[in-house]
Protein backbone atom coordinates (compact mmCIF):
# COMPACT_ATOMS: atom_id res chain seq x y z
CA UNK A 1 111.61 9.85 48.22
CA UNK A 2 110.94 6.87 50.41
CA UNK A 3 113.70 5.85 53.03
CA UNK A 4 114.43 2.07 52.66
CA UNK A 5 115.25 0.24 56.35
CA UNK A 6 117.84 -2.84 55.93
CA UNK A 7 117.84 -5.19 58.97
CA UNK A 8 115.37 -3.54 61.23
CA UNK A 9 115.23 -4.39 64.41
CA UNK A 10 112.39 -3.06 67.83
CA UNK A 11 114.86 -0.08 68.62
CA UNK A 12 116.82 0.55 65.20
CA UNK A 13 117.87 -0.13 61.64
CA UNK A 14 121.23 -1.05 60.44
CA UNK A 15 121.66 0.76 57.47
CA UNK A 16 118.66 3.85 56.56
CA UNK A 17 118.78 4.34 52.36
CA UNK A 18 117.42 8.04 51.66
CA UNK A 19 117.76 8.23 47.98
CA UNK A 20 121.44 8.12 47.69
CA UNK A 21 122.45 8.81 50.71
CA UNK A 22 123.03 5.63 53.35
CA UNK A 23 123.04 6.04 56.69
CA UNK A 24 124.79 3.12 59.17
CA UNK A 25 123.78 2.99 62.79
CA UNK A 26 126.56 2.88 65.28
CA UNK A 27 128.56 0.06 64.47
CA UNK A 28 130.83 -1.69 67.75
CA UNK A 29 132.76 -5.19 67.58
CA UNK A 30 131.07 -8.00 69.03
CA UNK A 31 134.77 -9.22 70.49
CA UNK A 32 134.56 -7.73 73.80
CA UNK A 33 138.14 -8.65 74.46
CA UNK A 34 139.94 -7.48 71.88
CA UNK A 35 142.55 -4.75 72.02
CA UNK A 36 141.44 -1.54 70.14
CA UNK A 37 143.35 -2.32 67.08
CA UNK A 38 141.20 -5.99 67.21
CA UNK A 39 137.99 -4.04 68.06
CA UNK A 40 138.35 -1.25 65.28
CA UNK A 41 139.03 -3.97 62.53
CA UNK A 42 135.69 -6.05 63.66
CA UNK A 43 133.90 -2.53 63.33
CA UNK A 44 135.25 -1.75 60.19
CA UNK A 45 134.69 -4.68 59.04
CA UNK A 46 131.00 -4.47 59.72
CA UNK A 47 131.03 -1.30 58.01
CA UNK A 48 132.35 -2.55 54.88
CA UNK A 49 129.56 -5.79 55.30
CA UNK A 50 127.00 -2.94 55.62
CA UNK A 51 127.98 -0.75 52.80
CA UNK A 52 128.48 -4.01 50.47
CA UNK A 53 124.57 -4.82 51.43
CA UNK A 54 123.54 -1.44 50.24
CA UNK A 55 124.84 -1.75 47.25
CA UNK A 56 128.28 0.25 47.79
CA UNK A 57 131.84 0.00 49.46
CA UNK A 58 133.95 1.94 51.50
CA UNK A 59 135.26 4.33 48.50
CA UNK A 60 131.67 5.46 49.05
CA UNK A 61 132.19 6.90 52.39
CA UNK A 62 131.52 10.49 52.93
CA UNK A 63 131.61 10.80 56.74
CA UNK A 64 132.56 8.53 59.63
CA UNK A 65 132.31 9.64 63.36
CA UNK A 66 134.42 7.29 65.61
CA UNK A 67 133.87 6.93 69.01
CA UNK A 68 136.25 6.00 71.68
CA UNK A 69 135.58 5.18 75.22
CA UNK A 70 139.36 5.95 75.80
CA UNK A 71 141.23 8.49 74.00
CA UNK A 72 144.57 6.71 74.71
CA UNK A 73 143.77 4.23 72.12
CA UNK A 74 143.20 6.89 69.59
CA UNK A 75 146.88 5.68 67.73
CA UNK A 76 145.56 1.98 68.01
CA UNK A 77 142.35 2.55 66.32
CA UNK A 78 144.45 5.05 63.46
CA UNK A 79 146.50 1.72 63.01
CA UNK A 80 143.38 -0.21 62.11
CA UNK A 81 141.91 2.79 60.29
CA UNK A 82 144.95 3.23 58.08
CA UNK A 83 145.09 -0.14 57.05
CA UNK A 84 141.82 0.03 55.80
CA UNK A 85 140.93 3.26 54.16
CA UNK A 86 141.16 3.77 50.94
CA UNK A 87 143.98 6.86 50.86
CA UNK A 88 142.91 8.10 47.63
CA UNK A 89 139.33 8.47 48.77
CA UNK A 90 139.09 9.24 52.75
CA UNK A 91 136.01 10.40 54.33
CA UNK A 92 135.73 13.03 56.40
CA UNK A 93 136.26 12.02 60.07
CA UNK A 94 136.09 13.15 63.43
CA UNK A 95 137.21 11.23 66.60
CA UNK A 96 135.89 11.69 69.88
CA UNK A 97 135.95 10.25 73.71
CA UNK A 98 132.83 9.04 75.11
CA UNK A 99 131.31 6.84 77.60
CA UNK A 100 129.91 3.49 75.53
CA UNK A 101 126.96 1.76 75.99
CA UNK A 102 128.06 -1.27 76.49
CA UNK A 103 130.98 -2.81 78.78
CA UNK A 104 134.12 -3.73 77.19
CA UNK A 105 133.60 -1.76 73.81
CA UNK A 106 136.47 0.47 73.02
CA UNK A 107 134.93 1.71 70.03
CA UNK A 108 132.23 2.96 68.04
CA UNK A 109 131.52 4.27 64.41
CA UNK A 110 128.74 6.05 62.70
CA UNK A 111 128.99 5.82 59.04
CA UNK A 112 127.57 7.84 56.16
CA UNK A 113 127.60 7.38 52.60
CA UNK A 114 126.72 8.53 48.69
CA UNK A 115 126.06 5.37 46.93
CA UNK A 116 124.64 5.86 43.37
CA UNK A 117 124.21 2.71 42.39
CA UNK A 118 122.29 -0.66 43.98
CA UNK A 119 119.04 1.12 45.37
CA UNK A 120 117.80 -1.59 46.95
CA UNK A 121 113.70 -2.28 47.50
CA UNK A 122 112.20 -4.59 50.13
């Protein structure tokens, strides 16, 4: 099995296909002044962009790690969250607080997903 790269650039790829599994690289809003619920849509947003590009959508989520540089804004980013996952078919998730790479980002998200169809060759 060969692992397919989708926009690659000198330190990373966006998206890694391995068969059927797609994995997304660390996904953070490019609205640096946003409040979290702002900031979370932009990311998730760029998720479903991502997925949509590898041939799948969010219903093909199987895991999603979600970073937070503050834990206070964990209900924010839920509100975001819960207006756009699918409630019939969640992934799993876990939530964390961390210190972000780069000033003003209030969150982060790591994506993985089982995408049968739309194997992509470049």
């Amino acid at each position: 099995m060969n692992a397919v790269r989708h926009k690659v650039g000198s330190r990373m790829s966006q998206a890694v296909r391995a068969g059927n599994m797609v994995y997304l690289a660390g996904q953070i809003p490019d609205d640096r002044t946003a409040d979290i619920v702002g900031q979370t849509a932009e990311t998730l947003g760029k998720i479903d962009a991502l997925l949509s590009e590898m041939g799948g959508s969010k219903a093909d989520l199987v895991s999603v790690q979600v970073w937070l540089s503050d834990m206070k804004d964990f209900a924010g980013m839920n509100l975001a969250w819960e207006a756009w996952v699918d409630p019939q078919r969640p992934p799993a998730r876990a939530t964390a607080g961390v210190d972000l790479a780069s000033p003003g980002v209030r969150v982060e998200m790591i994506a993985v997903a089982y995408i049968r169809s739309g194997i992509l060759s470049y």
